[in-house]
C-alpha atoms as a PDB file:
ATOM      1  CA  UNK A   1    -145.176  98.382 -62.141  1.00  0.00           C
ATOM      2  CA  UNK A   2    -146.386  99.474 -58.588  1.00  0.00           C
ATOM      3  CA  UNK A   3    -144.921  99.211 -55.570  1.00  0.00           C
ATOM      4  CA  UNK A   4    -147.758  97.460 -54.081  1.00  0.00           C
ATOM      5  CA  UNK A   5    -150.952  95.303 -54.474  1.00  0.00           C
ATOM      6  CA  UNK A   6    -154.025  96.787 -53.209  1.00  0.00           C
ATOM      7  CA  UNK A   7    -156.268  94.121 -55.072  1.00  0.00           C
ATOM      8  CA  UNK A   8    -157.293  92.848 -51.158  1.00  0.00           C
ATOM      9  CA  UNK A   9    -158.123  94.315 -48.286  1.00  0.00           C
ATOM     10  CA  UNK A  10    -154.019  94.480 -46.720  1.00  0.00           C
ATOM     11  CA  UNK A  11    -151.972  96.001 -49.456  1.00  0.00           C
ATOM     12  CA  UNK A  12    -149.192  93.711 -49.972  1.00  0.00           C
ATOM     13  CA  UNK A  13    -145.743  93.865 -51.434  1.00  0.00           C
ATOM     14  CA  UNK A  14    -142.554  91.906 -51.707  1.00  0.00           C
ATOM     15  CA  UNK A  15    -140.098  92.506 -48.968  1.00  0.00           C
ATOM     16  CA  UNK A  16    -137.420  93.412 -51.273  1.00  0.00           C
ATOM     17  CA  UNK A  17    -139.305  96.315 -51.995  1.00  0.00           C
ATOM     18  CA  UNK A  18    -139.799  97.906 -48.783  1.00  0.00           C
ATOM     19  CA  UNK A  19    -137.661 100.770 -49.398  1.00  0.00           C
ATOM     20  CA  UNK A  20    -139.580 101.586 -52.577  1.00  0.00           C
ATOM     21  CA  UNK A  21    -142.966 100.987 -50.913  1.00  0.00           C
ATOM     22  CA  UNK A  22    -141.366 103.462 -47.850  1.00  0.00           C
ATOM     23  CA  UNK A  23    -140.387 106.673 -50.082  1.00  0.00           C
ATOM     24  CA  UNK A  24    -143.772 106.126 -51.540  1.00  0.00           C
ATOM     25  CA  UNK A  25    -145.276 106.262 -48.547  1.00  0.00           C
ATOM     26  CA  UNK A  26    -143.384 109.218 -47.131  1.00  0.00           C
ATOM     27  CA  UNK A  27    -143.746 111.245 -50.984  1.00  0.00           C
ATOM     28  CA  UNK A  28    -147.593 111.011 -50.019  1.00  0.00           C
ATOM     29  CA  UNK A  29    -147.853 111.885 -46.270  1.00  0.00           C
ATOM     30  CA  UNK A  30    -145.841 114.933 -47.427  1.00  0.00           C
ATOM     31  CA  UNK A  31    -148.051 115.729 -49.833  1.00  0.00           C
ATOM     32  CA  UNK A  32    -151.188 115.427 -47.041  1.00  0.00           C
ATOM     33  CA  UNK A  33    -152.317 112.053 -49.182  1.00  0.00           C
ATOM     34  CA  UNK A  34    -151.316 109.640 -46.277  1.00  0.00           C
ATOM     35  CA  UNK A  35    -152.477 109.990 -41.927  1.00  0.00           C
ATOM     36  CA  UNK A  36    -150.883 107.332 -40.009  1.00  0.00           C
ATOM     37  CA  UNK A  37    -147.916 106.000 -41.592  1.00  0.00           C
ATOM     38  CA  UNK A  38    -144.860 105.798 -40.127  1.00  0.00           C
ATOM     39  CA  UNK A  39    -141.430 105.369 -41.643  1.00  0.00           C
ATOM     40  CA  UNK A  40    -139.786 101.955 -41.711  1.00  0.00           C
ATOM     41  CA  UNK A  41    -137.027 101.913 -38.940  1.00  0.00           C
ATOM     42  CA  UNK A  42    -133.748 102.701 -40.443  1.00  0.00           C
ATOM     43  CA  UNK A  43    -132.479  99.046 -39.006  1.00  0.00           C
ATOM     44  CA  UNK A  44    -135.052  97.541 -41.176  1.00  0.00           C
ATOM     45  CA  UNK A  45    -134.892  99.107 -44.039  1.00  0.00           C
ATOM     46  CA  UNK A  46    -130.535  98.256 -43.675  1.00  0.00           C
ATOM     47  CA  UNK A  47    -131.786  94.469 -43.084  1.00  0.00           C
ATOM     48  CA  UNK A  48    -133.981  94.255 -46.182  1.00  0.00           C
ATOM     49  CA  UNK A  49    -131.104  96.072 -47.669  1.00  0.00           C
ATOM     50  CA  UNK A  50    -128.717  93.719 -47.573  1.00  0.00           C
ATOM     51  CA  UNK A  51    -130.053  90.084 -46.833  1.00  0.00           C
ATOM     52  CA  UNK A  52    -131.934  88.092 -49.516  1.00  0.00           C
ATOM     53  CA  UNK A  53    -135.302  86.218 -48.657  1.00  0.00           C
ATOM     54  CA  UNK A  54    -134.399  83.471 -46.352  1.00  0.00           C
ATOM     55  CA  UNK A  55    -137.338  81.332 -47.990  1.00  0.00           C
ATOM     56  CA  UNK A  56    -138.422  80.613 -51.790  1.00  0.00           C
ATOM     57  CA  UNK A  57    -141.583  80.879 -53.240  1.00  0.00           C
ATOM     58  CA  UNK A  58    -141.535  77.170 -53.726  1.00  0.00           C
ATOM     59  CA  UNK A  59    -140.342  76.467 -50.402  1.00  0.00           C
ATOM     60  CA  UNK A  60    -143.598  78.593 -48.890  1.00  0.00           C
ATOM     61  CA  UNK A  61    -145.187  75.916 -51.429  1.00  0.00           C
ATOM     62  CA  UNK A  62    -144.316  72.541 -49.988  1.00  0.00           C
ATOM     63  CA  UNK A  63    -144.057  74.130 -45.843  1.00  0.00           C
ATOM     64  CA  UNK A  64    -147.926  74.704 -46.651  1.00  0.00           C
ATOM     65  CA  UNK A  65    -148.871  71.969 -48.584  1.00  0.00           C
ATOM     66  CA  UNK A  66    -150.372  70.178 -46.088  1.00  0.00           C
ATOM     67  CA  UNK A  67    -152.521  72.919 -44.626  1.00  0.00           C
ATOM     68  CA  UNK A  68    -155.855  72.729 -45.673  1.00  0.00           C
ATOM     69  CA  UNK A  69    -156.667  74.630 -48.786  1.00  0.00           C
ATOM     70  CA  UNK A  70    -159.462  76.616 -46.762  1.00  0.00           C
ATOM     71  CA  UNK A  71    -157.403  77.391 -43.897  1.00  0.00           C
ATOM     72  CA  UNK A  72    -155.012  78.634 -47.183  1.00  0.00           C
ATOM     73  CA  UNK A  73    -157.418  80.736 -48.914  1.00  0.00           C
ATOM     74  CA  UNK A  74    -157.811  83.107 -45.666  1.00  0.00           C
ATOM     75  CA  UNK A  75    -154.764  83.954 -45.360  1.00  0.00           C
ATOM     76  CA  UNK A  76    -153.191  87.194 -47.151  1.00  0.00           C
ATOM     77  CA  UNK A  77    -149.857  86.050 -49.062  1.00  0.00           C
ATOM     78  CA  UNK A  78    -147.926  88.315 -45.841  1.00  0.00           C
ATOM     79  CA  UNK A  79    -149.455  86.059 -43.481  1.00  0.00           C
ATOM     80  CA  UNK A  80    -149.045  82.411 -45.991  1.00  0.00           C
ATOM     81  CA  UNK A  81    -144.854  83.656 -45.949  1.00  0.00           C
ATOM     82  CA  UNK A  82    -145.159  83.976 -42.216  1.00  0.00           C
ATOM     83  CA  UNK A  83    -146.536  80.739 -41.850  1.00  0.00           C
ATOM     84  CA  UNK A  84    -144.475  79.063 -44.311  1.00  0.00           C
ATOM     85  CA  UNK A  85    -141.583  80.303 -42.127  1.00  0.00           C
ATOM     86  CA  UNK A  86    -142.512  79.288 -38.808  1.00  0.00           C
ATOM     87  CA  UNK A  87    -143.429  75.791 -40.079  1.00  0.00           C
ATOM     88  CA  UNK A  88    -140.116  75.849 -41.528  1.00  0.00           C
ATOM     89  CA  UNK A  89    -137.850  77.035 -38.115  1.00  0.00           C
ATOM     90  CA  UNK A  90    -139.846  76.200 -35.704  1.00  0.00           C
ATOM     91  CA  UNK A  91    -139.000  79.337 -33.339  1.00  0.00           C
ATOM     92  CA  UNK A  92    -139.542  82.456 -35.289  1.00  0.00           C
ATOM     93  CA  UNK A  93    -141.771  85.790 -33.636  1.00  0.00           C
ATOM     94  CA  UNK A  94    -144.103  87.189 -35.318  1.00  0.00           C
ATOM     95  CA  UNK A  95    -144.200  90.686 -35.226  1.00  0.00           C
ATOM     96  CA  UNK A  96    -146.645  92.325 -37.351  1.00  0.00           C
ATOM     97  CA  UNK A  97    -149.021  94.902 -36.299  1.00  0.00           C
ATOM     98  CA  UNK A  98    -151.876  94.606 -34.368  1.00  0.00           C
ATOM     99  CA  UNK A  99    -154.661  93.138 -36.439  1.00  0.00           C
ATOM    100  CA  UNK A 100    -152.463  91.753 -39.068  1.00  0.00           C
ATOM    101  CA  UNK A 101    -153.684  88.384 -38.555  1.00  0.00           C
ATOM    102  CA  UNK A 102    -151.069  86.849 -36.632  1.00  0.00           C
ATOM    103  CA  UNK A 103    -153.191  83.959 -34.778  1.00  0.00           C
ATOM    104  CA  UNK A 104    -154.039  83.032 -38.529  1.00  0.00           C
ATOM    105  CA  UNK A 105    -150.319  82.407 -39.109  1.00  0.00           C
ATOM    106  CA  UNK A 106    -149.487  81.347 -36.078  1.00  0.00           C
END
């Protein structure tokens, strides 16, 4: 299986596989494959390391059930988890690069 889905235009992977998807990464840009990519910070890469997901699959389920299924079908499945979340807390920042799609989530 591969580290990552590159079916749509953001490749996308689960966040427990971050360090996976990051030695990938760094295996290419050292082999020239790769301009552009930086390594995860260590701090991240210790937070994915040891903290489960805070939210289900089925929990991303019913926070967006009630968003339109249009509104839904924009969204990359990155930006449907962000959303899920902030419905969910209420105060979360969203942090993603720059032209991730963050006003979509948000």
């Amino acid at each position: 299986a591969t580290a990552m889905d590159c079916g749509g235009d953001w490749p996308t992977f689960p966040v427990q596989r971050l360090v996976e998807v990051e030695r990938f990464l760094d295996a290419a840009w050292r082999r020239g494959e790769v301009r552009g990519v930086r390594k995860a910070p260590p701090a991240a890469v210790a937070a994915v390391r040891s903290k489960p997901l805070p939210i289900t699959d089925a929990d991303v389920a019913d926070a967006l059930r009630d968003v339109p299924p249009a509104l839904l079908e924009t969204l990359a499945p990155f930006q449907r988890y962000g959303a899920a979340v902030a419905l969910r807390r209420k105060r979360v920042l969203l942090a993603d690069e720059m032209g991730a799609g963050k006003t979509m989530q948000a």
